[in-house]
PDB file of N, CA and C in Angstrom:
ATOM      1  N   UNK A   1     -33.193  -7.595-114.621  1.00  0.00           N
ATOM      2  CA  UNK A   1     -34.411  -7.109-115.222  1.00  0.00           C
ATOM      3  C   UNK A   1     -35.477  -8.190-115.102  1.00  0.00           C
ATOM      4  N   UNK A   2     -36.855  -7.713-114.929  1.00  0.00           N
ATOM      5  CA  UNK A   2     -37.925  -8.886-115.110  1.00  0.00           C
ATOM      6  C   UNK A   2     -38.825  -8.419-115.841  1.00  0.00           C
ATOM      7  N   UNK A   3     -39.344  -9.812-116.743  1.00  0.00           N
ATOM      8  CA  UNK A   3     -39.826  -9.581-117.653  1.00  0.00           C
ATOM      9  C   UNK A   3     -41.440 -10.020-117.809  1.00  0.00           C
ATOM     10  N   UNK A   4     -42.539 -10.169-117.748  1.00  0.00           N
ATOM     11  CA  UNK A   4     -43.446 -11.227-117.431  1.00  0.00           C
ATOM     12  C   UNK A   4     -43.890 -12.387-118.139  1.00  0.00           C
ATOM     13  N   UNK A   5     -42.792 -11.784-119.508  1.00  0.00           N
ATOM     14  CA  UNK A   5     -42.934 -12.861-120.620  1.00  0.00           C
ATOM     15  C   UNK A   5     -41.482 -13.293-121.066  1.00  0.00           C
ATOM     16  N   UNK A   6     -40.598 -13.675-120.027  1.00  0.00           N
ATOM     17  CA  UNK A   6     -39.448 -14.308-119.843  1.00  0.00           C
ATOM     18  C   UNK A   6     -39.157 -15.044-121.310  1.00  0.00           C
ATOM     19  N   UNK A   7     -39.781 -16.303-120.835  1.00  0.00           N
ATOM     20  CA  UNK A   7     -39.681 -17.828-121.836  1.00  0.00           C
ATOM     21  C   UNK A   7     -40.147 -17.456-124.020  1.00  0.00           C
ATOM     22  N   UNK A   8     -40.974 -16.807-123.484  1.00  0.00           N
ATOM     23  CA  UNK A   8     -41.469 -16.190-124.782  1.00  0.00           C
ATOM     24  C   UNK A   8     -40.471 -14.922-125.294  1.00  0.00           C
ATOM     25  N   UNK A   9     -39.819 -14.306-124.955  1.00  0.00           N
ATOM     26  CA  UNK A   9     -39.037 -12.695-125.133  1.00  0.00           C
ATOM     27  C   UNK A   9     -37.852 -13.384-125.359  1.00  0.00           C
ATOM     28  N   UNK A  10     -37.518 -14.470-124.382  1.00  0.00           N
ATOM     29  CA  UNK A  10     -36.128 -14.920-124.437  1.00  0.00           C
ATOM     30  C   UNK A  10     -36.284 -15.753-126.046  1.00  0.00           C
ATOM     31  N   UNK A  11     -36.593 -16.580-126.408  1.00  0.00           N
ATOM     32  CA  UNK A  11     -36.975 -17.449-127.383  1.00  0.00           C
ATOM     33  C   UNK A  11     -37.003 -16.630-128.792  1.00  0.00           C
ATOM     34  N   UNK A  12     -37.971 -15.561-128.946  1.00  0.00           N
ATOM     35  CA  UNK A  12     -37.853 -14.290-129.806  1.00  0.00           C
ATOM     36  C   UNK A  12     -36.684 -13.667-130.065  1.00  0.00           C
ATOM     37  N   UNK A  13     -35.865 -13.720-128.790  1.00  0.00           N
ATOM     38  CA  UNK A  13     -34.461 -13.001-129.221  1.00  0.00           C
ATOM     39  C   UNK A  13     -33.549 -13.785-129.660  1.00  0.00           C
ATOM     40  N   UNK A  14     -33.568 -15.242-129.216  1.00  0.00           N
ATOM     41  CA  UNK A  14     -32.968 -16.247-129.868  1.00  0.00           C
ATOM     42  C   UNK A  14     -33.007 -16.532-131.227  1.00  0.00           C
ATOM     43  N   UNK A  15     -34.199 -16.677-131.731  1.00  0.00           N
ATOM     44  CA  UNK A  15     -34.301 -16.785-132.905  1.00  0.00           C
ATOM     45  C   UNK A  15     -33.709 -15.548-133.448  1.00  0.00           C
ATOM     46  N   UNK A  16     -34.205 -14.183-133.455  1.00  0.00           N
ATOM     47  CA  UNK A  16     -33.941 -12.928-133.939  1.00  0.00           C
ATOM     48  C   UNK A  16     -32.224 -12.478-134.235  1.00  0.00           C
ATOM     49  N   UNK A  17     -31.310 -13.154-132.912  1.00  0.00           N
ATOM     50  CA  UNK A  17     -30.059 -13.168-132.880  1.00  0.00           C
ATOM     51  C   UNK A  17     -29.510 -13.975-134.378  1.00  0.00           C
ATOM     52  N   UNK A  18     -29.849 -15.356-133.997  1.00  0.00           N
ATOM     53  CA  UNK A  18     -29.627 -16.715-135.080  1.00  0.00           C
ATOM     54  C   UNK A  18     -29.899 -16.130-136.509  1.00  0.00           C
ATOM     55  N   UNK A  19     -30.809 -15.284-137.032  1.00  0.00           N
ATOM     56  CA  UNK A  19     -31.891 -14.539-138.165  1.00  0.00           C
ATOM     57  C   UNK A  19     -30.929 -13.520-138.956  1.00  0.00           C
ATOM     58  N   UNK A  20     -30.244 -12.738-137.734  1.00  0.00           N
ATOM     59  CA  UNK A  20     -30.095 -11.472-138.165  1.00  0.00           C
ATOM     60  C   UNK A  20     -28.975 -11.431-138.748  1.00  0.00           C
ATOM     61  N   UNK A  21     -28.713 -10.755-139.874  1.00  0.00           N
ATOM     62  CA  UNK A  21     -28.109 -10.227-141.321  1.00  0.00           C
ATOM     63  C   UNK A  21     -26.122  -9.898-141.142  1.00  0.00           C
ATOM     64  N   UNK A  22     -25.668 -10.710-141.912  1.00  0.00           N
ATOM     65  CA  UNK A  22     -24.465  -9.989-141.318  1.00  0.00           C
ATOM     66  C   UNK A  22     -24.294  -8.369-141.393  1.00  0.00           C
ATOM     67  N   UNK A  23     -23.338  -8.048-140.377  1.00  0.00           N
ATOM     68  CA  UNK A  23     -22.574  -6.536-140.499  1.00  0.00           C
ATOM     69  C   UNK A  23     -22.860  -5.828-141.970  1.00  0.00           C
ATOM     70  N   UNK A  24     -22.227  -6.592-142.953  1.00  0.00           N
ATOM     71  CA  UNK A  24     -22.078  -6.244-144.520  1.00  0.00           C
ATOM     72  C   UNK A  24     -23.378  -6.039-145.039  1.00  0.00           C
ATOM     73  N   UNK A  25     -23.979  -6.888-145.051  1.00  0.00           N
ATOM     74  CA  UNK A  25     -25.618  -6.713-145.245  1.00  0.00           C
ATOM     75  C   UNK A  25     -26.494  -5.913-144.504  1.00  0.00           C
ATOM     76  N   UNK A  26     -26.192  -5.395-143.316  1.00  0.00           N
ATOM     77  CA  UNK A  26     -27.103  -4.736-142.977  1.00  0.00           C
ATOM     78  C   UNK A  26     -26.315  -3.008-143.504  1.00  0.00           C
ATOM     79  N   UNK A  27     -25.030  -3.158-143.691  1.00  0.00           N
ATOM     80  CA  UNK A  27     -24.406  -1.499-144.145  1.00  0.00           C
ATOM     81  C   UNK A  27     -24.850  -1.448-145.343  1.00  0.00           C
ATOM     82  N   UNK A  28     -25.423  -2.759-145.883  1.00  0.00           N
ATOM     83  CA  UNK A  28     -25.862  -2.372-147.603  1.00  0.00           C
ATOM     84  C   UNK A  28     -27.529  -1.333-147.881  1.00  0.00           C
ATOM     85  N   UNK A  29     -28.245  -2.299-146.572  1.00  0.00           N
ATOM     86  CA  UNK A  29     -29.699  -2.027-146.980  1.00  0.00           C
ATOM     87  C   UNK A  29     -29.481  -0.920-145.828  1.00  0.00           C
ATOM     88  N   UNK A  30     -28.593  -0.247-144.823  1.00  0.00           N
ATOM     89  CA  UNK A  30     -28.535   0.798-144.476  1.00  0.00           C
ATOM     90  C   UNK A  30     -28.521   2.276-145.746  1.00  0.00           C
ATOM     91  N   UNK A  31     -27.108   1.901-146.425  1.00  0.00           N
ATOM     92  CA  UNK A  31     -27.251   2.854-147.275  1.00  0.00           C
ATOM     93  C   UNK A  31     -28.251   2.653-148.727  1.00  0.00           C
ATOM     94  N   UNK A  32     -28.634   1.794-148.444  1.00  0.00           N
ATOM     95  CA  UNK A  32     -29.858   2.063-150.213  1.00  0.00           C
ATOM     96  C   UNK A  32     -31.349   2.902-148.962  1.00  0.00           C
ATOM     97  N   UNK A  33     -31.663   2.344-147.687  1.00  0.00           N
ATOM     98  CA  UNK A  33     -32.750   3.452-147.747  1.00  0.00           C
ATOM     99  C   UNK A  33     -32.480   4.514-147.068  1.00  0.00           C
ATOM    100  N   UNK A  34     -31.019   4.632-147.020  1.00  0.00           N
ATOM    101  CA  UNK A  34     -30.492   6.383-146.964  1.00  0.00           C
ATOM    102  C   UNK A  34     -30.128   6.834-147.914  1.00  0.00           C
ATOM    103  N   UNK A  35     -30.009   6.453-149.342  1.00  0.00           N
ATOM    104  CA  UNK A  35     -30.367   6.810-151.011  1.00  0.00           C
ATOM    105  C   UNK A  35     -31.669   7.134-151.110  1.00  0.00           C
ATOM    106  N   UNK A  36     -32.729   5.978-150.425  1.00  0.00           N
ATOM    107  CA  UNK A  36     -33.656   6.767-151.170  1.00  0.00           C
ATOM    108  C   UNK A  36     -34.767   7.274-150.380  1.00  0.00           C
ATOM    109  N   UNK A  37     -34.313   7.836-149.283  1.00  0.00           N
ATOM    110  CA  UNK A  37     -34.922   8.776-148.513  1.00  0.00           C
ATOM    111  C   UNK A  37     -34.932  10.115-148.367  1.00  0.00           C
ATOM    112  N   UNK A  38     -33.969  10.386-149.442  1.00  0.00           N
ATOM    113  CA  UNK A  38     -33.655  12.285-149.247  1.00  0.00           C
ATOM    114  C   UNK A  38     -34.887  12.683-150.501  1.00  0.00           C
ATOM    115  N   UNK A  39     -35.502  13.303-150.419  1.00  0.00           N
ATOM    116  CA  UNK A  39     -36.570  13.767-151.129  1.00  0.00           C
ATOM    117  C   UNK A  39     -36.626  14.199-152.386  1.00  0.00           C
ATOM    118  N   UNK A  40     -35.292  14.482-153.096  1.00  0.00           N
ATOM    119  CA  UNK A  40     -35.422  14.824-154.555  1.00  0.00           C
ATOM    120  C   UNK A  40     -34.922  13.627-155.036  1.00  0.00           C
ATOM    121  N   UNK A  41     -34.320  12.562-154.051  1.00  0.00           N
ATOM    122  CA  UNK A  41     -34.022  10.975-154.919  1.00  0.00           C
ATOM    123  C   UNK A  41     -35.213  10.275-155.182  1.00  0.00           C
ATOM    124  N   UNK A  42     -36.112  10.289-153.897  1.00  0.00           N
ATOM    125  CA  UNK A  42     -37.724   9.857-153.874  1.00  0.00           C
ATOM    126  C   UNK A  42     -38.305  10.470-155.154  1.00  0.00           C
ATOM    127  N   UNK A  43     -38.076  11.197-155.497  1.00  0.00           N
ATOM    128  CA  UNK A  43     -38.937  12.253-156.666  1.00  0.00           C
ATOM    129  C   UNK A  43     -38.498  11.115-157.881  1.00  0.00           C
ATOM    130  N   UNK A  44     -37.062  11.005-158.033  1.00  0.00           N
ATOM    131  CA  UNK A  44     -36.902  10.323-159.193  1.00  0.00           C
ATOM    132  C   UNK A  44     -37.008   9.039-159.137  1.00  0.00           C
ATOM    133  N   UNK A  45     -37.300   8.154-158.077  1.00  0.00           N
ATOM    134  CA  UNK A  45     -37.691   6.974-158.096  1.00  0.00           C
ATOM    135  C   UNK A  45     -39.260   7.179-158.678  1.00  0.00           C
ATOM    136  N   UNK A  46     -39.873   7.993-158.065  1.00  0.00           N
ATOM    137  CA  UNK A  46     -40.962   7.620-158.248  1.00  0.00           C
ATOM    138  C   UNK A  46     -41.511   8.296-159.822  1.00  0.00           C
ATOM    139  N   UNK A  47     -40.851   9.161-160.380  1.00  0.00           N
ATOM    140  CA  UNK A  47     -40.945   9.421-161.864  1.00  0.00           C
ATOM    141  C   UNK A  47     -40.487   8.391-162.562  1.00  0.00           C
ATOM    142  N   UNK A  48     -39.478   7.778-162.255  1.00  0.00           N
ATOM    143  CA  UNK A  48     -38.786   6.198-163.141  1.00  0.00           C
ATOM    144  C   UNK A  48     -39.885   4.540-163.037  1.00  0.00           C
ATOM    145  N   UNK A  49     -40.696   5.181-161.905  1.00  0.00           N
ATOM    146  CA  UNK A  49     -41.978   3.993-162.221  1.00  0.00           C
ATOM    147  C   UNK A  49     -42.316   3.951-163.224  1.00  0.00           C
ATOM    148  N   UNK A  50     -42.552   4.869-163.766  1.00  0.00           N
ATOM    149  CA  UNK A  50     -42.804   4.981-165.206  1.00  0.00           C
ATOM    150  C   UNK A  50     -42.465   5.007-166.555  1.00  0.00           C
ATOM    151  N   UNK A  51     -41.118   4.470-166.339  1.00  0.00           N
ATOM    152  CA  UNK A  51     -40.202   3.705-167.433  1.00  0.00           C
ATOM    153  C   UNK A  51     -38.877   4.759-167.901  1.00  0.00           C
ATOM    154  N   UNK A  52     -38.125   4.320-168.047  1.00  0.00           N
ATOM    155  CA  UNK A  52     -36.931   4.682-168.557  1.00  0.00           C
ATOM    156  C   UNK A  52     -36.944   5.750-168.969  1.00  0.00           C
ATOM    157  N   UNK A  53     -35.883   6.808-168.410  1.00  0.00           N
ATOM    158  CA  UNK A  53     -36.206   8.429-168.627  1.00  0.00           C
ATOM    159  C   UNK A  53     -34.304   8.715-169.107  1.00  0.00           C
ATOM    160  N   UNK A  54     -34.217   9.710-169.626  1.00  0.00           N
ATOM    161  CA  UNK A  54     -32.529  10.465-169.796  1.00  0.00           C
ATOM    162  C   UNK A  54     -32.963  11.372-168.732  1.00  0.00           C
ATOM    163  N   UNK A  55     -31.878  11.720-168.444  1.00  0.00           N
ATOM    164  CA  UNK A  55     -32.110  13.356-167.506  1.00  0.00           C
ATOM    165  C   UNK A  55     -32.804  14.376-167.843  1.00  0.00           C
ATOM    166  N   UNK A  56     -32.637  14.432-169.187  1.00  0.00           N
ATOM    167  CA  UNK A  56     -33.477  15.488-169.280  1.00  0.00           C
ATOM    168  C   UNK A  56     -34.699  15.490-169.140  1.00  0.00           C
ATOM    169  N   UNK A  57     -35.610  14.327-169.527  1.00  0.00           N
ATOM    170  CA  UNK A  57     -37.041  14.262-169.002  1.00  0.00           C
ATOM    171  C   UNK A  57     -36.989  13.554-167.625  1.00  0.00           C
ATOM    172  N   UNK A  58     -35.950  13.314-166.565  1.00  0.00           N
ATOM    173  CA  UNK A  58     -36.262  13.241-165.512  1.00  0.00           C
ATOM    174  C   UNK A  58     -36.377  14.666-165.017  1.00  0.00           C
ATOM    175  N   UNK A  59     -35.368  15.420-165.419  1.00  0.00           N
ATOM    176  CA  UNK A  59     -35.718  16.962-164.926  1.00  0.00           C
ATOM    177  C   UNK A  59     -37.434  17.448-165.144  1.00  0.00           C
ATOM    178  N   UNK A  60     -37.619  17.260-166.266  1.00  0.00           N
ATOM    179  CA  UNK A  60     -38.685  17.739-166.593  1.00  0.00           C
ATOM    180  C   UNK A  60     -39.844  17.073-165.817  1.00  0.00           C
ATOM    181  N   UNK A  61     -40.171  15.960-165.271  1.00  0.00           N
ATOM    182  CA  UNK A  61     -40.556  15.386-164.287  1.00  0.00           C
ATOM    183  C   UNK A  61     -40.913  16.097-162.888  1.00  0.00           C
ATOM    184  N   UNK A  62     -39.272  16.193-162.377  1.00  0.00           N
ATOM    185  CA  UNK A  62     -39.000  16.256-161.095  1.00  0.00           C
ATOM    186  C   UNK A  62     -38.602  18.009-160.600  1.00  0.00           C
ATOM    187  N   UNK A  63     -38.359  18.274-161.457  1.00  0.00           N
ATOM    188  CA  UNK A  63     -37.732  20.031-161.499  1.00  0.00           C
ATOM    189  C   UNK A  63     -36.235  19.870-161.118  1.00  0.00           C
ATOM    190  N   UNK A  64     -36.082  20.886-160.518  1.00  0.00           N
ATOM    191  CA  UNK A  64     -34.879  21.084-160.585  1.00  0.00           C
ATOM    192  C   UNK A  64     -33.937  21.475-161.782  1.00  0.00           C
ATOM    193  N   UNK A  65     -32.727  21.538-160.927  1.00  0.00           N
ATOM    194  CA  UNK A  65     -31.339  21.584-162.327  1.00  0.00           C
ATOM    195  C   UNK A  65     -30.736  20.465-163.195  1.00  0.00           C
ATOM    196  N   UNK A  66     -30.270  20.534-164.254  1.00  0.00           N
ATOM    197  CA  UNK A  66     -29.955  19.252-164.473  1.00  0.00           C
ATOM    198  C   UNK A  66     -28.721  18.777-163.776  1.00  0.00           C
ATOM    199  N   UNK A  67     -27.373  19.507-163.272  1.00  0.00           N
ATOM    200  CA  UNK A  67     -26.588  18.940-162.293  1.00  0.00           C
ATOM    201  C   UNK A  67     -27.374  18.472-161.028  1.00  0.00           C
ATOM    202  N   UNK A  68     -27.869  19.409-160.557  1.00  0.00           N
ATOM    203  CA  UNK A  68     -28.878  18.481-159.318  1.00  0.00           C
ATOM    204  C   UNK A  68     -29.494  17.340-159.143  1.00  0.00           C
ATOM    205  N   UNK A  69     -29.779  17.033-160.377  1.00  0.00           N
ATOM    206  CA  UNK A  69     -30.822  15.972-160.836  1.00  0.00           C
ATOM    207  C   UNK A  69     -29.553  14.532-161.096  1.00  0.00           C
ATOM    208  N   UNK A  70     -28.293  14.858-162.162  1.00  0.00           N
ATOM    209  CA  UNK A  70     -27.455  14.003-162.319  1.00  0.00           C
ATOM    210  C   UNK A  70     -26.272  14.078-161.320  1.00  0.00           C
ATOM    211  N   UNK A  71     -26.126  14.576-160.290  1.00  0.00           N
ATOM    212  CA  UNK A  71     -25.923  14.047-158.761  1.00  0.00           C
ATOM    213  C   UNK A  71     -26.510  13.168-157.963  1.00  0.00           C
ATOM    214  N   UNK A  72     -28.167  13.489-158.069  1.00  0.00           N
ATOM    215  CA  UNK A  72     -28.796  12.268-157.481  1.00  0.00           C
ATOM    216  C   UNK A  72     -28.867  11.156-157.752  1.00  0.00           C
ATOM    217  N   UNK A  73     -28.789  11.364-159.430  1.00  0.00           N
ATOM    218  CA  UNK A  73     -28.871  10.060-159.702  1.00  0.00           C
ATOM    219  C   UNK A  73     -27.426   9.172-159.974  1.00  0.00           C
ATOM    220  N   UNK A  74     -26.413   9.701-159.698  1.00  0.00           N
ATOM    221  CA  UNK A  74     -25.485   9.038-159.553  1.00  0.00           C
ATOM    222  C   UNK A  74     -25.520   8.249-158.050  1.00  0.00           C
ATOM    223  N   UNK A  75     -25.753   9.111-157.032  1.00  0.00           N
ATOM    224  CA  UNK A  75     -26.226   8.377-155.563  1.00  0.00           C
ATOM    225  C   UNK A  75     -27.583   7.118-155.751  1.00  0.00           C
ATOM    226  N   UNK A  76     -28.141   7.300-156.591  1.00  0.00           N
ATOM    227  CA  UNK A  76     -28.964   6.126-156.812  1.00  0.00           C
ATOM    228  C   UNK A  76     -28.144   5.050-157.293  1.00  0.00           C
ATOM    229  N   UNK A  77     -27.494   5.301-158.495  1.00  0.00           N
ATOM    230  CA  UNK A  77     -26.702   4.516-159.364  1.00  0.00           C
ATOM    231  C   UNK A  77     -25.823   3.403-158.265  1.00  0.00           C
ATOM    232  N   UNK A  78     -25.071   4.540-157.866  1.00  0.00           N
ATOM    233  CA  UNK A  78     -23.747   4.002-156.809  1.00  0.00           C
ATOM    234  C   UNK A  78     -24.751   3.059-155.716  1.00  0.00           C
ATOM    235  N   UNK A  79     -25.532   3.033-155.145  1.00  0.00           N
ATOM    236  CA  UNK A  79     -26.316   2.131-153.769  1.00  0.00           C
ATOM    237  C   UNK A  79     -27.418   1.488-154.639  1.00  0.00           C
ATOM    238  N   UNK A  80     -27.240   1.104-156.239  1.00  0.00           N
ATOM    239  CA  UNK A  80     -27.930  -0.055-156.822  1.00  0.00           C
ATOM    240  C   UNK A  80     -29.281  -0.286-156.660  1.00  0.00           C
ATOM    241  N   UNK A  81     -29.740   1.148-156.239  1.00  0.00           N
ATOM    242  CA  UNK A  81     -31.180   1.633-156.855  1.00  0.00           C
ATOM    243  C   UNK A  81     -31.855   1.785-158.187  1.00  0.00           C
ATOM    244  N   UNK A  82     -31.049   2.456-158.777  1.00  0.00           N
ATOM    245  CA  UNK A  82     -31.336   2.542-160.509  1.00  0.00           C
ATOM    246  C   UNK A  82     -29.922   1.888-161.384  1.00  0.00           C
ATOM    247  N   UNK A  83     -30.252   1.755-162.488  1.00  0.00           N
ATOM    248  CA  UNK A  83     -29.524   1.239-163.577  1.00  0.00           C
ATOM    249  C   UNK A  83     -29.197   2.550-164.119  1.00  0.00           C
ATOM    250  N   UNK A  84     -28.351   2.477-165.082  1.00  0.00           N
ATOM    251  CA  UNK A  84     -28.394   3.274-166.632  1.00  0.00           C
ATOM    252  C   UNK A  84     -27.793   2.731-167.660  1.00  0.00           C
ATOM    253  N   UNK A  85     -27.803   3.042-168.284  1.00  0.00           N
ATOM    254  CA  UNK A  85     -27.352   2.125-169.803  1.00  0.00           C
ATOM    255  C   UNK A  85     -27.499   3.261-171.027  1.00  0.00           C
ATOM    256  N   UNK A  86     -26.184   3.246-171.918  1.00  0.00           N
ATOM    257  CA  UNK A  86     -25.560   4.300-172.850  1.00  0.00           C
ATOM    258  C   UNK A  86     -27.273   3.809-174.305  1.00  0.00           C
ATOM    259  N   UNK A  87     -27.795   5.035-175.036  1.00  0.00           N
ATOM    260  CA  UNK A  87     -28.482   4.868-175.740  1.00  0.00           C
ATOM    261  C   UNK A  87     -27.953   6.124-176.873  1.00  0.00           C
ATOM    262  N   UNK A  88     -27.318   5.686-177.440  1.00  0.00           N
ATOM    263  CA  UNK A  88     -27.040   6.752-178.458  1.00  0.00           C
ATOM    264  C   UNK A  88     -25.361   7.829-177.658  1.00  0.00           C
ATOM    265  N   UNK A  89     -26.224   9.024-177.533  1.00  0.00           N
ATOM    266  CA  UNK A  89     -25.248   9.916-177.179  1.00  0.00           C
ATOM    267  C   UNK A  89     -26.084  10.175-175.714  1.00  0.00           C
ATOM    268  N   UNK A  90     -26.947   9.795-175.495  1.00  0.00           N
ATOM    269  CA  UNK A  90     -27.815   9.625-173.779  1.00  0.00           C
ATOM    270  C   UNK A  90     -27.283   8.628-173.368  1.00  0.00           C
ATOM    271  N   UNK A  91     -27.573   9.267-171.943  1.00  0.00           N
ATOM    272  CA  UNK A  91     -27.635   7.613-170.678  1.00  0.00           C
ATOM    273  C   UNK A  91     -28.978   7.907-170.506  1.00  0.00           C
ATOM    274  N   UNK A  92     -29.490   6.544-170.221  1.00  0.00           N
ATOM    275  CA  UNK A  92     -30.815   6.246-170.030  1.00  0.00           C
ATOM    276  C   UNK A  92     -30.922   5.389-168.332  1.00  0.00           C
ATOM    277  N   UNK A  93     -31.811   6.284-167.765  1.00  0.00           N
ATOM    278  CA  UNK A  93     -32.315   5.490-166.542  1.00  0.00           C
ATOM    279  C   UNK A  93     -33.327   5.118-165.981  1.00  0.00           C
ATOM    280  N   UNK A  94     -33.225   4.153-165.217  1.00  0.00           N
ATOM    281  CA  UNK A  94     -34.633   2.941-164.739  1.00  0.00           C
ATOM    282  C   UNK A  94     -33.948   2.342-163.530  1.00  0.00           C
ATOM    283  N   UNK A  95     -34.933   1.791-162.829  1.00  0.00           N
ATOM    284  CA  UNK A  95     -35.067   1.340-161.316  1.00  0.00           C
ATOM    285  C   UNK A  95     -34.439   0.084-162.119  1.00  0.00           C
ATOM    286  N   UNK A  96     -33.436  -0.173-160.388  1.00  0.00           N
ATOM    287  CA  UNK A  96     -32.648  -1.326-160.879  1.00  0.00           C
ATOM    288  C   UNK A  96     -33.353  -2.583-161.085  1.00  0.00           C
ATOM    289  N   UNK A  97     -34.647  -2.797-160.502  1.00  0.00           N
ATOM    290  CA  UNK A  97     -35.554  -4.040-160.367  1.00  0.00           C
ATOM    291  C   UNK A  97     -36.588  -3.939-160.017  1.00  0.00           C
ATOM    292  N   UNK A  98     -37.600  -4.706-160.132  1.00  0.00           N
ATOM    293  CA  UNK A  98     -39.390  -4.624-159.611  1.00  0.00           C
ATOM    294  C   UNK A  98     -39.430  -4.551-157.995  1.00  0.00           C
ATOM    295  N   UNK A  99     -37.954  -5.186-157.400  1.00  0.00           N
ATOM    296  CA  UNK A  99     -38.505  -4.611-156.003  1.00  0.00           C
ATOM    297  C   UNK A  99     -38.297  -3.115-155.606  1.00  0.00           C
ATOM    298  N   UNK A 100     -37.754  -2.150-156.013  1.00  0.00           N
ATOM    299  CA  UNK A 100     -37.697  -1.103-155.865  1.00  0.00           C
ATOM    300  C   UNK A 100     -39.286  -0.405-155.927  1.00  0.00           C
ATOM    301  N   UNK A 101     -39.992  -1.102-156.842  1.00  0.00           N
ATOM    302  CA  UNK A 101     -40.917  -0.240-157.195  1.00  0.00           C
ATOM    303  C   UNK A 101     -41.916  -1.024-155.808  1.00  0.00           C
ATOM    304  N   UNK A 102     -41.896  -2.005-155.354  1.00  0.00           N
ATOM    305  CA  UNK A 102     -42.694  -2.734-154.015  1.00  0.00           C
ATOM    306  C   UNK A 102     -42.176  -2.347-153.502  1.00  0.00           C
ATOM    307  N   UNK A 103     -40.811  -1.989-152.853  1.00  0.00           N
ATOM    308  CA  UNK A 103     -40.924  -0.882-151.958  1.00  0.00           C
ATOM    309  C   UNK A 103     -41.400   0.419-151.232  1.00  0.00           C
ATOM    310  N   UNK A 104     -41.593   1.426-153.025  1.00  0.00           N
ATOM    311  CA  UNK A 104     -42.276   2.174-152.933  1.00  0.00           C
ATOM    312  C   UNK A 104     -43.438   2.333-152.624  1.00  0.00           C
ATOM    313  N   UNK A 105     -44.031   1.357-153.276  1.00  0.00           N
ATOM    314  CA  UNK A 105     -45.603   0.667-153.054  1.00  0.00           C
ATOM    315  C   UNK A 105     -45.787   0.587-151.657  1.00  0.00           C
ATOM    316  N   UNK A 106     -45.217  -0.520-151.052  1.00  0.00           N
ATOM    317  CA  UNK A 106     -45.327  -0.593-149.667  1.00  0.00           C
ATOM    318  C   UNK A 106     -45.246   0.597-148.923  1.00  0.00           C
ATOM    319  N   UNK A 107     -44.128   1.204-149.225  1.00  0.00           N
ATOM    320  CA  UNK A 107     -44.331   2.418-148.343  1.00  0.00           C
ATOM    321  C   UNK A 107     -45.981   3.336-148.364  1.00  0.00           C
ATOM    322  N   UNK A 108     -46.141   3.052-149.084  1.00  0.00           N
ATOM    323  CA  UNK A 108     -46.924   4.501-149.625  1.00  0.00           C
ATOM    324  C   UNK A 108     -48.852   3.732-148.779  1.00  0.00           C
ATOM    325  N   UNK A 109     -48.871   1.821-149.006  1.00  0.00           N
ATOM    326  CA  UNK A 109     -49.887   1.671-148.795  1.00  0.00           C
ATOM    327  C   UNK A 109     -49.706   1.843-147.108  1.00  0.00           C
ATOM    328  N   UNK A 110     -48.595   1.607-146.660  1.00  0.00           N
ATOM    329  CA  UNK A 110     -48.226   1.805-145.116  1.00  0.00           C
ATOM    330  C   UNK A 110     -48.868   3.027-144.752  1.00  0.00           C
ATOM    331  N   UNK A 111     -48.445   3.993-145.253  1.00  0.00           N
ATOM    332  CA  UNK A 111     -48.577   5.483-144.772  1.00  0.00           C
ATOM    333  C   UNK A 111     -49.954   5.820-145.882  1.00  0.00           C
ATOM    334  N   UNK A 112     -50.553   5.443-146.323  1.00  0.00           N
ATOM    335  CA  UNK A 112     -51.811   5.757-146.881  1.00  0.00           C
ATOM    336  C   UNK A 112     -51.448   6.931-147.719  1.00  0.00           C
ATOM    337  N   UNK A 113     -50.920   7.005-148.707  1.00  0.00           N
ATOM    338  CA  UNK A 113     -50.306   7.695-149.688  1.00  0.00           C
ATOM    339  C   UNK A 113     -50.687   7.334-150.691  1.00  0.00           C
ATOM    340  N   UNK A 114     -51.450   8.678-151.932  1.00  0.00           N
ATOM    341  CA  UNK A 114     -51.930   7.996-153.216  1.00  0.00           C
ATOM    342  C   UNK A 114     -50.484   7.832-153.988  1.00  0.00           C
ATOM    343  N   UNK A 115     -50.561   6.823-154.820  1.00  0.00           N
ATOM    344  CA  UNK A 115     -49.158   6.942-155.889  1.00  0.00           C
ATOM    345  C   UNK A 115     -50.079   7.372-157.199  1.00  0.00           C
TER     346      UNK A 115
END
């Protein structure tokens, strides 16, 4: 193959090789933004910006059923997107950390999306 930027492409991939994430790490941040790319998980990320919800006012949020709703959010739970934590006779849920919510952010200023 020829390249016209040989010395420079080669050097880029060097570094990029040396850089890049083990196996384990990259199957991690594989499956968290295949958590939160299916569109009714997106819904509840982006209703939980707004602080700590039970299911039932995430439903009320997001629509849906409430099994529908506490399926997803077990797939959040499980790939360490959201938290929950026992409050009484509720579970209560929230984004596992502030980068979740810069993620979202980012995405949204990327693609010119109001939040």
């Amino acid at each position: 193959m020829n390249c016209d930027h040989e010395s420079e492409h080669h050097l880029a991939a060097e570094r990029a090789a040396r850089n890049m994430p083990g196996d384990e790490a990259i199957g991690r941040v594989s499956a968290a933004f295949k958590a939160i790319s299916e569109p009714s998980r997106l819904k509840i990320l982006f209703a939980l910006r707004h602080g700590e919800m039970c299911v039932y006012h995430i439903v009320e949020a997001v629509g849906g059923t409430q099994s529908a709703v506490s399926h997803q959010l077990r797939i959040l739970r499980d790939n360490h997107v959201i938290k929950s934590r026992r409050d009484g006779q509720n579970i209560v849920y929230s984004l596992a950390d502030e980068h979740v919510v810069a993620v979202l952010e980012l995405a949204c200023t990327h693609l010119n999306c109001k939040l």
